[in-house]
Protein backbone atom coordinates (compact mmCIF):
# COMPACT_ATOMS: atom_id res chain seq x y z
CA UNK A 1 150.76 36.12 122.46
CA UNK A 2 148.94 38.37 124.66
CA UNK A 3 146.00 38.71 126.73
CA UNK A 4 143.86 39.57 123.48
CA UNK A 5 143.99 37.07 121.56
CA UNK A 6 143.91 34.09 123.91
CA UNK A 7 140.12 35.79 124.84
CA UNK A 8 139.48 35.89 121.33
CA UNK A 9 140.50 32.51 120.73
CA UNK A 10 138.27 31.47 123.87
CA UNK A 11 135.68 33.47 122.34
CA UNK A 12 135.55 31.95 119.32
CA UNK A 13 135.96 28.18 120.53
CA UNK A 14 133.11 28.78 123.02
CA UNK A 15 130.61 30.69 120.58
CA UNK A 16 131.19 28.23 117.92
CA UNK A 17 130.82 24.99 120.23
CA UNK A 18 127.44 26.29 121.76
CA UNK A 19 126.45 27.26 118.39
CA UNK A 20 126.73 23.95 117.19
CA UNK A 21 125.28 22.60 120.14
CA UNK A 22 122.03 24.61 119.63
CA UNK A 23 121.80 23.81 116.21
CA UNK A 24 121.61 20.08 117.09
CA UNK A 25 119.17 20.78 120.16
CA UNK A 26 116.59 22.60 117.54
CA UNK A 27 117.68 26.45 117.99
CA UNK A 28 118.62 26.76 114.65
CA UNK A 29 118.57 30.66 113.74
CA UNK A 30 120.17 31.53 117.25
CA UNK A 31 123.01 29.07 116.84
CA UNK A 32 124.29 29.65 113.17
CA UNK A 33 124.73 33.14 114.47
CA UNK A 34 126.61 32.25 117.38
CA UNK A 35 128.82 30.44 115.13
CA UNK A 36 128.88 33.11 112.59
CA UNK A 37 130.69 34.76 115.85
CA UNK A 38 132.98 32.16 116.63
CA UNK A 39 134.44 31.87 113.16
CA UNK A 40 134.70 36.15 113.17
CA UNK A 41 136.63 35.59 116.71
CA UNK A 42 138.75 33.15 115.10
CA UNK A 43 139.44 35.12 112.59
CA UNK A 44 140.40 38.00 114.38
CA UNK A 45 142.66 35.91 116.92
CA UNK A 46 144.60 34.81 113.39
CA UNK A 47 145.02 38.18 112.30
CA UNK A 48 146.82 39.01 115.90
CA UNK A 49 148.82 35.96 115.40
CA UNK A 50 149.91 37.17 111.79
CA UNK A 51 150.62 40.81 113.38
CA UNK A 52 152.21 39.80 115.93
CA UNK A 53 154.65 37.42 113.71
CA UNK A 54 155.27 39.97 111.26
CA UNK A 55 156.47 42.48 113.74
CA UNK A 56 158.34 39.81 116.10
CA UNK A 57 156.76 41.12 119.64
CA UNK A 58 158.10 38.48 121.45
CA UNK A 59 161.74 40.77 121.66
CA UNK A 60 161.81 42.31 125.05
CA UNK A 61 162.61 45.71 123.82
């Protein structure tokens, strides 16, 4: 795993938690898009992951 998709993992955890929190705190439109980001980070940290199985990077060479 490298640096790239732990940020976007990070990313997405973070957008989607303060998206949720300012949907509950009465910013609605602001935080369904922040978690409309969050899922799209997650999304694209899964598609690393998949890569990055499918072509085995963890060999050294």
């Amino acid at each position: 795993m490298n640096g790239a998709t732990i940020a976007c993992t990070i990313a997405g955890l973070g957008g989607f938690g303060a998206g949720a929190y300012l949907s509950a705190t009465g910013e609605r439109t602001i935080g369904i898009i922040l978690m409309a980001a969050g899922l799209a980070f997650q999304m694209l940290a899964l598609r690393q992951l998949k890569m990055a199985k499918k072509k085995d990077l963890t060999d050294a060479g």
